[in-house]
PDB file of N, CA and C in Angstrom:
ATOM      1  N   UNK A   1      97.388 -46.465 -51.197  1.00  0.00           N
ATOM      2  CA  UNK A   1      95.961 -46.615 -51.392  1.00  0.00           C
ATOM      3  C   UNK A   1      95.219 -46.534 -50.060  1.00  0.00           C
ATOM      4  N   UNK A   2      96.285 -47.201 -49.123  1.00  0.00           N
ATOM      5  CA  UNK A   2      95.157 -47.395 -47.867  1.00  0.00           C
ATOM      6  C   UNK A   2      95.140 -45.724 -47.320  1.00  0.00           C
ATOM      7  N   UNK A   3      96.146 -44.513 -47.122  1.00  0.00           N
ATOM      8  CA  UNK A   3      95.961 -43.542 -47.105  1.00  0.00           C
ATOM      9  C   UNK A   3      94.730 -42.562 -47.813  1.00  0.00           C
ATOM     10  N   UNK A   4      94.450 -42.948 -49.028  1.00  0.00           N
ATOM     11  CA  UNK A   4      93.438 -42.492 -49.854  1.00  0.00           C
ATOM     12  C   UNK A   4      92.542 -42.504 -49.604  1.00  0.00           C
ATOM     13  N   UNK A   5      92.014 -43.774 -49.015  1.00  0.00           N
ATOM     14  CA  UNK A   5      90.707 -44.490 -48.246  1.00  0.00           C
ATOM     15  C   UNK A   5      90.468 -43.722 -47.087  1.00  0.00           C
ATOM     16  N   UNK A   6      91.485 -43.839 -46.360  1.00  0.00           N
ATOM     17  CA  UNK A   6      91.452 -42.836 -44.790  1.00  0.00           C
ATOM     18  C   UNK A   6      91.057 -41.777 -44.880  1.00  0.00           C
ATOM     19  N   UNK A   7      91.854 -40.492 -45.631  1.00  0.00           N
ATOM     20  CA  UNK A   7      91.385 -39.215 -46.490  1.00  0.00           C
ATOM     21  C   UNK A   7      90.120 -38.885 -46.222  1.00  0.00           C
ATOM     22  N   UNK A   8      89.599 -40.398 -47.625  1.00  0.00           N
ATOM     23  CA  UNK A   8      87.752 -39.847 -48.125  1.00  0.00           C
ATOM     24  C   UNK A   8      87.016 -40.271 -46.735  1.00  0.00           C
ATOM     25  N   UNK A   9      87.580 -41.084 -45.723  1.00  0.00           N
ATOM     26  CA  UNK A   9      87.187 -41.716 -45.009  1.00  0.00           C
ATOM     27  C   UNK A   9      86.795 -40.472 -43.739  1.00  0.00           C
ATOM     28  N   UNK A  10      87.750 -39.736 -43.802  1.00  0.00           N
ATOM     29  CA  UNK A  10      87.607 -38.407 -43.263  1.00  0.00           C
ATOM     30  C   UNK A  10      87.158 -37.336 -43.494  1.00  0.00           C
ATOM     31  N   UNK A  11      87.487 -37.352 -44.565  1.00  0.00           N
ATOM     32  CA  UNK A  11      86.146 -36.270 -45.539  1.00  0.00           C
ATOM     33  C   UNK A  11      84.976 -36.537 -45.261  1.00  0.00           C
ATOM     34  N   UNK A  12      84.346 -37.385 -45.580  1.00  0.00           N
ATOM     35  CA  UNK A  12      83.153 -38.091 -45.280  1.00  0.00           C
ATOM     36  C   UNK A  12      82.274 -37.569 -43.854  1.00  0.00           C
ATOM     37  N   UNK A  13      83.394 -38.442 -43.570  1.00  0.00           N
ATOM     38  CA  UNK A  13      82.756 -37.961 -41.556  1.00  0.00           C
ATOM     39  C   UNK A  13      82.574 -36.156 -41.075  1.00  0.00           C
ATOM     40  N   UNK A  14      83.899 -35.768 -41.932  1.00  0.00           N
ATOM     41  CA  UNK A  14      83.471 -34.158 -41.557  1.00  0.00           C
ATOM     42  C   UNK A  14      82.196 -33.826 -42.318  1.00  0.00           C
ATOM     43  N   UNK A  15      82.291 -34.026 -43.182  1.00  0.00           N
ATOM     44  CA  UNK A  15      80.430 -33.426 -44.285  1.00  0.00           C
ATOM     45  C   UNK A  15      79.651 -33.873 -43.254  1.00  0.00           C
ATOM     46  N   UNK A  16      79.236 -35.157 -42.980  1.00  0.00           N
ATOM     47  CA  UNK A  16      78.270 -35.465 -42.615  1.00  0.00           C
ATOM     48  C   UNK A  16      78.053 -34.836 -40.957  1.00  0.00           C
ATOM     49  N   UNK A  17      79.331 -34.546 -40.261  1.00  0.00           N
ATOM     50  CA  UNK A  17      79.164 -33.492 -39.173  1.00  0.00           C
ATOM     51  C   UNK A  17      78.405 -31.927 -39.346  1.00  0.00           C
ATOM     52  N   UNK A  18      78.838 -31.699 -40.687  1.00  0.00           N
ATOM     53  CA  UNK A  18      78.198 -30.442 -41.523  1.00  0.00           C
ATOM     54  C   UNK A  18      77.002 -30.235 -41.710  1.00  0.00           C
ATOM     55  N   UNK A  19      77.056 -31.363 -41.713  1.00  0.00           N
ATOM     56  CA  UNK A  19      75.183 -31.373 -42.424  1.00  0.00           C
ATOM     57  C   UNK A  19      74.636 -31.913 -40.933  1.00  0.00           C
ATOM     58  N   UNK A  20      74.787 -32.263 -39.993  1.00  0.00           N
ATOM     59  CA  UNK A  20      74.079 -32.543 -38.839  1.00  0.00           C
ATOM     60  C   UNK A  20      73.980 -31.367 -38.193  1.00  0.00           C
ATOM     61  N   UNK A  21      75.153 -30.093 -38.245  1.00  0.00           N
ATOM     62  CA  UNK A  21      75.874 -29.293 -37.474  1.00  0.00           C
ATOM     63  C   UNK A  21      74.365 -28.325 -37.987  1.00  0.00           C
ATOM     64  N   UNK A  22      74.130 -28.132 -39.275  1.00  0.00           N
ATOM     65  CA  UNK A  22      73.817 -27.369 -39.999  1.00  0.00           C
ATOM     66  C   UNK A  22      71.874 -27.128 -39.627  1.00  0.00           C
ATOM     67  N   UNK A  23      71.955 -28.900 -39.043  1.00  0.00           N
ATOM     68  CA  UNK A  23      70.508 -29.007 -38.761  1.00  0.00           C
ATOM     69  C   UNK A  23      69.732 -28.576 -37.281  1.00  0.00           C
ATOM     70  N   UNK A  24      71.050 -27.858 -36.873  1.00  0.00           N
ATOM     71  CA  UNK A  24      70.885 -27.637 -35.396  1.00  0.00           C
ATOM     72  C   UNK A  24      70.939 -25.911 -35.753  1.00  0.00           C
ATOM     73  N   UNK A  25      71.000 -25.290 -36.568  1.00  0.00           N
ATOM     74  CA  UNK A  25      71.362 -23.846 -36.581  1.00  0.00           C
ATOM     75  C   UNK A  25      69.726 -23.172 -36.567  1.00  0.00           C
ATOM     76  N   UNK A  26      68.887 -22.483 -36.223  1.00  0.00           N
ATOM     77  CA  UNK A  26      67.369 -22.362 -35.964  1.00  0.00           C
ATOM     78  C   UNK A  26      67.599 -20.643 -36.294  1.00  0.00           C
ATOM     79  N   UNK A  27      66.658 -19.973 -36.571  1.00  0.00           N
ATOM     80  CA  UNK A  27      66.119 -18.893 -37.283  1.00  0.00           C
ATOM     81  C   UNK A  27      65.118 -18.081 -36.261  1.00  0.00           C
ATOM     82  N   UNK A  28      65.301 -17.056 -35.522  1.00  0.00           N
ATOM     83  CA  UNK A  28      64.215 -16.103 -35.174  1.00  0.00           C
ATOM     84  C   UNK A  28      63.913 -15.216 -35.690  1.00  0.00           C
ATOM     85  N   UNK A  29      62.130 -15.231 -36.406  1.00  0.00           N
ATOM     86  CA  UNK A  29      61.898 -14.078 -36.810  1.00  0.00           C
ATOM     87  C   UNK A  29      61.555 -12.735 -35.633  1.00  0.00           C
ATOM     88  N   UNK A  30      61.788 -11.698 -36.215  1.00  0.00           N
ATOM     89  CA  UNK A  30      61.377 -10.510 -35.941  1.00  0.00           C
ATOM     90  C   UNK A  30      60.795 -10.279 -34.626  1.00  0.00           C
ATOM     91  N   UNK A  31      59.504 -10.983 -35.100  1.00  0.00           N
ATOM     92  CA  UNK A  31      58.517 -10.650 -34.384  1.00  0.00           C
ATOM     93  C   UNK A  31      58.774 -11.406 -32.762  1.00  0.00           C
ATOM     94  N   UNK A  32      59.500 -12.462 -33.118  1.00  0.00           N
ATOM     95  CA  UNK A  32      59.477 -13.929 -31.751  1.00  0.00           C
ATOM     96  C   UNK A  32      60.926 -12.573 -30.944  1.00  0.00           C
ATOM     97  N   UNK A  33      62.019 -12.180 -31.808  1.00  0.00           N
ATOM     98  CA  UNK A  33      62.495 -11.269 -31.337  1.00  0.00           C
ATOM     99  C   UNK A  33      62.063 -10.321 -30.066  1.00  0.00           C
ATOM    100  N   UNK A  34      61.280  -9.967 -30.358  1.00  0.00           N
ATOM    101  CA  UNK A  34      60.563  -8.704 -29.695  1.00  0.00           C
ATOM    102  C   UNK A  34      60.421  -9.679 -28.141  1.00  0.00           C
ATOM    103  N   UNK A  35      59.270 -10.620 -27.952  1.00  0.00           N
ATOM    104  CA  UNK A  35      59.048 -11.067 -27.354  1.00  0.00           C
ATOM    105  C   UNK A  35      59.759 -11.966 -26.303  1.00  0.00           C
ATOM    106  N   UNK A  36      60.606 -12.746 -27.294  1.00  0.00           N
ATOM    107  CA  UNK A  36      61.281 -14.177 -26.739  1.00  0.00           C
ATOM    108  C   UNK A  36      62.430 -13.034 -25.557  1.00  0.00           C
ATOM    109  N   UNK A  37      63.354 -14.261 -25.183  1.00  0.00           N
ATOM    110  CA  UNK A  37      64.396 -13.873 -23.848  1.00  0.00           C
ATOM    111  C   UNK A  37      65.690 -13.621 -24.723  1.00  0.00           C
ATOM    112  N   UNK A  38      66.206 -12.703 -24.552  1.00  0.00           N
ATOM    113  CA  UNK A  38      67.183 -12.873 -25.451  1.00  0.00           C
ATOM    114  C   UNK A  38      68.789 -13.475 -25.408  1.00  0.00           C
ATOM    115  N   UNK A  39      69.509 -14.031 -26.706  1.00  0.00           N
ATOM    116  CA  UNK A  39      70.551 -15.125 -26.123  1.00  0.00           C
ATOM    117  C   UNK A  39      71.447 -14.788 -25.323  1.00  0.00           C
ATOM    118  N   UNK A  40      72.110 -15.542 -24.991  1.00  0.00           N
ATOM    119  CA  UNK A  40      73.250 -15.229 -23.465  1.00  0.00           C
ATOM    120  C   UNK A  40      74.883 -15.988 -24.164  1.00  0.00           C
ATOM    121  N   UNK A  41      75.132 -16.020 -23.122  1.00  0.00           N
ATOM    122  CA  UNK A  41      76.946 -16.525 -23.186  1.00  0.00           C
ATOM    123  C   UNK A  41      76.921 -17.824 -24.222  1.00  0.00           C
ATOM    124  N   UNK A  42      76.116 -19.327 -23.744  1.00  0.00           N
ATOM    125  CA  UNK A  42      76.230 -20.652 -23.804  1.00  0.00           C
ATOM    126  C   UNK A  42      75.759 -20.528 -25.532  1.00  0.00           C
ATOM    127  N   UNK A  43      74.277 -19.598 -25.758  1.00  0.00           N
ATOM    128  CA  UNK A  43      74.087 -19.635 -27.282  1.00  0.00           C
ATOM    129  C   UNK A  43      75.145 -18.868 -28.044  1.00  0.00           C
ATOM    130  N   UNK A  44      75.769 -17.723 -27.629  1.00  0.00           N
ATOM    131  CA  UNK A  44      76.560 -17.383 -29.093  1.00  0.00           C
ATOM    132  C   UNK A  44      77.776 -18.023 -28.735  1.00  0.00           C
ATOM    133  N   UNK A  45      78.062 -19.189 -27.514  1.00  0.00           N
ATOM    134  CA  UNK A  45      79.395 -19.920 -28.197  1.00  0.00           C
ATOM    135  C   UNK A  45      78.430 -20.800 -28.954  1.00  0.00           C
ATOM    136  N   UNK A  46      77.496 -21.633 -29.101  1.00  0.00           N
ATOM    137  CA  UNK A  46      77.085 -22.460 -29.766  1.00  0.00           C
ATOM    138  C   UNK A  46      77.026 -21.663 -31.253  1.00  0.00           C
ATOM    139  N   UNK A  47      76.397 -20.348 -31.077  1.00  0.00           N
ATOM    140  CA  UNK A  47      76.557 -20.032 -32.503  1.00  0.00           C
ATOM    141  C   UNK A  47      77.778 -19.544 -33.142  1.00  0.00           C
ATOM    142  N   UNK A  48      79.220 -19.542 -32.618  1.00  0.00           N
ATOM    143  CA  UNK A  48      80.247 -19.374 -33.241  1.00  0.00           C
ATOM    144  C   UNK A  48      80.567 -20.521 -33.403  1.00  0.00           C
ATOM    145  N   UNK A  49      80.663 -21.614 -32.653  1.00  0.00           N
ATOM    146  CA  UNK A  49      81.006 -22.595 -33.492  1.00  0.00           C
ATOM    147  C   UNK A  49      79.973 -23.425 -34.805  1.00  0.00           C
ATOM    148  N   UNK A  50      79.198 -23.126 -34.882  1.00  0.00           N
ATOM    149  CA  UNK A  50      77.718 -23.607 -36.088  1.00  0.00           C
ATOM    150  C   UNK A  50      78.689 -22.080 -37.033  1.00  0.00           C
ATOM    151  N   UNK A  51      79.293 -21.040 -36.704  1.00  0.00           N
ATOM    152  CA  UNK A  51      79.367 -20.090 -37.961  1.00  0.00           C
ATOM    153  C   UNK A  51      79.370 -20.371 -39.177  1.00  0.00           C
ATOM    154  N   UNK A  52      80.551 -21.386 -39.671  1.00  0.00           N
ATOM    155  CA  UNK A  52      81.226 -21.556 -40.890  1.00  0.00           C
ATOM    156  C   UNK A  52      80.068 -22.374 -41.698  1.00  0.00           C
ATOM    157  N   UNK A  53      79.301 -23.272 -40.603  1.00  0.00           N
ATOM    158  CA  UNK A  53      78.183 -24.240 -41.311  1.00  0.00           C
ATOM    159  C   UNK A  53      76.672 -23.089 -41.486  1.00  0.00           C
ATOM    160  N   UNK A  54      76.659 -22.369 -41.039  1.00  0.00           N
ATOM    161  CA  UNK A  54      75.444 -21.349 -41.013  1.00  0.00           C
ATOM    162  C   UNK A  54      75.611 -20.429 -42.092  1.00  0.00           C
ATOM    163  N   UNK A  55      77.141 -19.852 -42.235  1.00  0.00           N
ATOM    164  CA  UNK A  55      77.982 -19.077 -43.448  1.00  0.00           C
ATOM    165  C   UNK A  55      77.305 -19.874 -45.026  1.00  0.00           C
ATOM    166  N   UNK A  56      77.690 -20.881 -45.082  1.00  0.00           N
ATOM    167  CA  UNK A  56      77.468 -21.305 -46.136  1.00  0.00           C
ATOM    168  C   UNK A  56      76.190 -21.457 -46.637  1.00  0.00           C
ATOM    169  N   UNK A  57      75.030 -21.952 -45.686  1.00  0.00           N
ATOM    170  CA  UNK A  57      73.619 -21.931 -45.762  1.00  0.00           C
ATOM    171  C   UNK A  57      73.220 -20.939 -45.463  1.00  0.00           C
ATOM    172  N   UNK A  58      73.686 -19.700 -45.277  1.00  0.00           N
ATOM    173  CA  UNK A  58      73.061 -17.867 -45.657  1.00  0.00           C
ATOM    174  C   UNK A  58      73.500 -17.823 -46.695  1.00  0.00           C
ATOM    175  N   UNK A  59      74.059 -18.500 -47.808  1.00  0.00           N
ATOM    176  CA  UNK A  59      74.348 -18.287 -49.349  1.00  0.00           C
ATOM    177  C   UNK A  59      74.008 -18.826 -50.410  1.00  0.00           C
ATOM    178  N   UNK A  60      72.923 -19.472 -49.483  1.00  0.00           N
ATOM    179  CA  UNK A  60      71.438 -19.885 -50.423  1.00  0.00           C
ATOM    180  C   UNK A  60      69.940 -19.630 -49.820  1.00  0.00           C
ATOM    181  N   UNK A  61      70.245 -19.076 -48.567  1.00  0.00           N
ATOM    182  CA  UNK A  61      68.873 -19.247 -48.140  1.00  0.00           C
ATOM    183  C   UNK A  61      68.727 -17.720 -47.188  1.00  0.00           C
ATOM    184  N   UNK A  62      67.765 -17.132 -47.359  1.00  0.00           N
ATOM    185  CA  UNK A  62      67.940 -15.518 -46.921  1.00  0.00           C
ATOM    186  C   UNK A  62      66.835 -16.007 -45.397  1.00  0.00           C
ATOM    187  N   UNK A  63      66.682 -17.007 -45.394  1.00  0.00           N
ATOM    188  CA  UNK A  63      66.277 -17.440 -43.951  1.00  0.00           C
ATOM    189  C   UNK A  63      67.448 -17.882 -42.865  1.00  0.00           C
ATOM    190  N   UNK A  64      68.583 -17.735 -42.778  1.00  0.00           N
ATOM    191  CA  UNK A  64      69.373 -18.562 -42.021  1.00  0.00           C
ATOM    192  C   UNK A  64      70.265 -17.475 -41.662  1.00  0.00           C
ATOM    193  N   UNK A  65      70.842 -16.676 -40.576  1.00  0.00           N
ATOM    194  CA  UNK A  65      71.755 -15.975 -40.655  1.00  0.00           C
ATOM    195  C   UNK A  65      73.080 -16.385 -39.281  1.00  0.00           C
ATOM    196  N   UNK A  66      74.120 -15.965 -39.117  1.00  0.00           N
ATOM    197  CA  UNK A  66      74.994 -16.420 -38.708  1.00  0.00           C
ATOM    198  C   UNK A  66      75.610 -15.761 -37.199  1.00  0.00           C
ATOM    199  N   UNK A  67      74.285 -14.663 -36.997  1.00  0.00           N
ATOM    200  CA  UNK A  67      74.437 -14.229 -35.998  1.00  0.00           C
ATOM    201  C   UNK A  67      72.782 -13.882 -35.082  1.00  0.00           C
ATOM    202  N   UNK A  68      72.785 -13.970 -33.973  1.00  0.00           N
ATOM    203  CA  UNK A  68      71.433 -13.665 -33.699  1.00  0.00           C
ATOM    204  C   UNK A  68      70.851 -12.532 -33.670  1.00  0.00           C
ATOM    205  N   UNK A  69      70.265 -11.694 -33.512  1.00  0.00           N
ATOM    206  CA  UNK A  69      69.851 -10.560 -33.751  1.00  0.00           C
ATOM    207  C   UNK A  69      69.274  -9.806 -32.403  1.00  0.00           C
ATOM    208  N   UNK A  70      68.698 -10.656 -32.013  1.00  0.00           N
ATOM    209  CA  UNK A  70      68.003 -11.038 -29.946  1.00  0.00           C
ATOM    210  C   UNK A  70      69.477 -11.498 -29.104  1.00  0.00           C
ATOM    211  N   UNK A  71      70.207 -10.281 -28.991  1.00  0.00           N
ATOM    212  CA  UNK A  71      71.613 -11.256 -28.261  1.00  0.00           C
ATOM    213  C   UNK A  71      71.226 -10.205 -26.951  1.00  0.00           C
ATOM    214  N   UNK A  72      72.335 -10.718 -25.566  1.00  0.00           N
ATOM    215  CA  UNK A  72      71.988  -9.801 -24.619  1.00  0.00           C
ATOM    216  C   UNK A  72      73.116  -9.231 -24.539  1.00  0.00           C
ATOM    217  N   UNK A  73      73.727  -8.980 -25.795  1.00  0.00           N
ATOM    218  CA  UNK A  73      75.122  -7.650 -25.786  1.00  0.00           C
ATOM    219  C   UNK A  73      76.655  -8.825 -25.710  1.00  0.00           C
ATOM    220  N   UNK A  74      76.907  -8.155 -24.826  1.00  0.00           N
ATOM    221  CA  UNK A  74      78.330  -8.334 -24.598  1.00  0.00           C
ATOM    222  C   UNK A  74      79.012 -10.072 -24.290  1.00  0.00           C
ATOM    223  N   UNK A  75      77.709 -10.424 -23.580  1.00  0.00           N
ATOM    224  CA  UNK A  75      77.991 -11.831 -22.767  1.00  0.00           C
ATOM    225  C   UNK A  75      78.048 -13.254 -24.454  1.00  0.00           C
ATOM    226  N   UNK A  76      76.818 -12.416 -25.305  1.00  0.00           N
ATOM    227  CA  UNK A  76      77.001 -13.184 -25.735  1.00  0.00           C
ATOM    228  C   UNK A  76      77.564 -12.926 -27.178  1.00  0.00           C
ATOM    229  N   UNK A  77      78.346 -11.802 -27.414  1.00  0.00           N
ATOM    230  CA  UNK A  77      79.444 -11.596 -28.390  1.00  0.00           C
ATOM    231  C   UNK A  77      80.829 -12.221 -27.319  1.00  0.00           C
ATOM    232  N   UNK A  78      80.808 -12.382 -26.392  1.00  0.00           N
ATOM    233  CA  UNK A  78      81.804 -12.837 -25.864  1.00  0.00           C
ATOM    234  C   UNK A  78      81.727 -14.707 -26.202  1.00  0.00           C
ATOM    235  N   UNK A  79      81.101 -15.653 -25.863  1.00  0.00           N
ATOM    236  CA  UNK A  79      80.892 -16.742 -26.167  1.00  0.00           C
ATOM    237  C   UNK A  79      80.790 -16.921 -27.879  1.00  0.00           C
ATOM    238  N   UNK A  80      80.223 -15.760 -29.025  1.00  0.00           N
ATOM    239  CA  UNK A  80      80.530 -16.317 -30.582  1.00  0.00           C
ATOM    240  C   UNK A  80      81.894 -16.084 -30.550  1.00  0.00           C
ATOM    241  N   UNK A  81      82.812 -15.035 -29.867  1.00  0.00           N
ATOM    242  CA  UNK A  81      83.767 -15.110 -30.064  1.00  0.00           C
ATOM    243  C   UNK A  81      84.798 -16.817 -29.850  1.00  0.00           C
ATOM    244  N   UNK A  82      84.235 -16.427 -28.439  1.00  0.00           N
ATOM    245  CA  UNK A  82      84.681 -17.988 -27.705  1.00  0.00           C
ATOM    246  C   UNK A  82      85.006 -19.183 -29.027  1.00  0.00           C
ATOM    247  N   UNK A  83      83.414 -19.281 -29.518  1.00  0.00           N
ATOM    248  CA  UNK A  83      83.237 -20.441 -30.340  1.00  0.00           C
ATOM    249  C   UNK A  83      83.517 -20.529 -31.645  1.00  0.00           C
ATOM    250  N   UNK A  84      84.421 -19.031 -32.277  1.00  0.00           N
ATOM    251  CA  UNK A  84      84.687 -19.179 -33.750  1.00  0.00           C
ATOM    252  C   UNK A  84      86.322 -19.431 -33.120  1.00  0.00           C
ATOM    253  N   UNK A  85      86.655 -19.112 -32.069  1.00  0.00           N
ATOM    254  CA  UNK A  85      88.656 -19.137 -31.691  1.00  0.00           C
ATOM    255  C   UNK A  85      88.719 -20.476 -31.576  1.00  0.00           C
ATOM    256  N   UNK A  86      87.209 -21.071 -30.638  1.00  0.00           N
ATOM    257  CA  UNK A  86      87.822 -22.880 -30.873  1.00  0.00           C
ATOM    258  C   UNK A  86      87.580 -23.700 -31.570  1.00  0.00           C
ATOM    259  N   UNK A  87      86.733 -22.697 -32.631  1.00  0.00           N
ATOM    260  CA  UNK A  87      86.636 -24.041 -34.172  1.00  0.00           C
ATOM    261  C   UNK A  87      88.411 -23.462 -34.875  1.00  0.00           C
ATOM    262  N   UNK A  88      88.739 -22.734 -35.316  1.00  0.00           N
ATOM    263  CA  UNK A  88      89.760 -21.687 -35.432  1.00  0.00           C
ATOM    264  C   UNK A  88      91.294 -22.717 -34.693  1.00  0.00           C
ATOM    265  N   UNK A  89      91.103 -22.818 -33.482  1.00  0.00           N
ATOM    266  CA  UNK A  89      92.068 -23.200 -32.805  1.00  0.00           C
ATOM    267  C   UNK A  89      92.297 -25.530 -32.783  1.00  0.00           C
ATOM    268  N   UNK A  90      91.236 -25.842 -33.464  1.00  0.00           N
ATOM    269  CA  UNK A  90      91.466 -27.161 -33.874  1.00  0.00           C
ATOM    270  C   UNK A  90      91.369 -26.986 -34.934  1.00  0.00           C
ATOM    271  N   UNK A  91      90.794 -26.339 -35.742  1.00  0.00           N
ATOM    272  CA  UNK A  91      91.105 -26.171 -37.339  1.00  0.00           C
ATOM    273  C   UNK A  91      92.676 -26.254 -37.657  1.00  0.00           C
ATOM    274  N   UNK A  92      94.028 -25.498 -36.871  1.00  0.00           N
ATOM    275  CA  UNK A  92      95.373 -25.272 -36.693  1.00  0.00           C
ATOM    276  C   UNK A  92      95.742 -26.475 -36.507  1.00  0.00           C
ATOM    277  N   UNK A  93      95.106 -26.890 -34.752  1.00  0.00           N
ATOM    278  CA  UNK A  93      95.981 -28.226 -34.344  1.00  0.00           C
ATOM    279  C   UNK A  93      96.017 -29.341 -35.362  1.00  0.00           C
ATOM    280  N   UNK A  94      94.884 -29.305 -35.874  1.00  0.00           N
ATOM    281  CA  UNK A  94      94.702 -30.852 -36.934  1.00  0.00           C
ATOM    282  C   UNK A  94      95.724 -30.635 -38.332  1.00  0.00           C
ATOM    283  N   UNK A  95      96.021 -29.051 -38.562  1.00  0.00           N
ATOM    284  CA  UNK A  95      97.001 -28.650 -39.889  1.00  0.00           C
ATOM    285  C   UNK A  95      98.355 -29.078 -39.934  1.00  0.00           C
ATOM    286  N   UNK A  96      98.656 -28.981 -37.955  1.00  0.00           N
ATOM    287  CA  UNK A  96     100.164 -29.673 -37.719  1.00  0.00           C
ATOM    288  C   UNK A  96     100.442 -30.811 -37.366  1.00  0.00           C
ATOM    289  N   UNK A  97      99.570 -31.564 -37.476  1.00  0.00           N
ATOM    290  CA  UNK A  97      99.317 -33.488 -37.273  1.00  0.00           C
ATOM    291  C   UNK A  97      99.508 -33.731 -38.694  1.00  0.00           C
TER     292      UNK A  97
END
């Protein structure tokens, strides 16, 4: 029983990381596009790791997408990469604990 508890106890804590994770993911339209600076290294690791929580809220909401659109190329397909290998790479470690 006391295992069971721990479980939901962990479940729990990950959702509610989800839903905090989820409240940090932000939307540029078009137009701010054109204008604004566009992202670098530090935002698309931030936005590979927000992916999986951004994934799910682009599958209700045609406002939210999972990649930026304003990136500055390479630096910062290099950092989403970064940040989907190290959600990816503790997603594993925690499978063999």
């Amino acid at each position: 029983m006391k295992r069971l508890n721990n479980k939901i106890s962990h479940t729990l804590c990950i959702l509610l990381v989800a839903v905090l994770f989820t409240g940090c993911a932000e939307v540029t339209s078009i137009e701010a596009c054109i204008t604004s600076t566009p992202y670098g290294f530090w935002s698309g690791l931030w936005h590979g790791i927000i992916t999986p929580f951004a994934w799910i809220c682009s599958l209700f909401s045609d406002d939210i997408a999972i990649y930026a659109v304003n990136n500055n190329g390479g630096w910062y397909d290099f950092g989403f990469i970064l940040g989907i290998g190290a959600l990816g790479s503790s997603s594993t470690s925690a499978a063999k604990r």
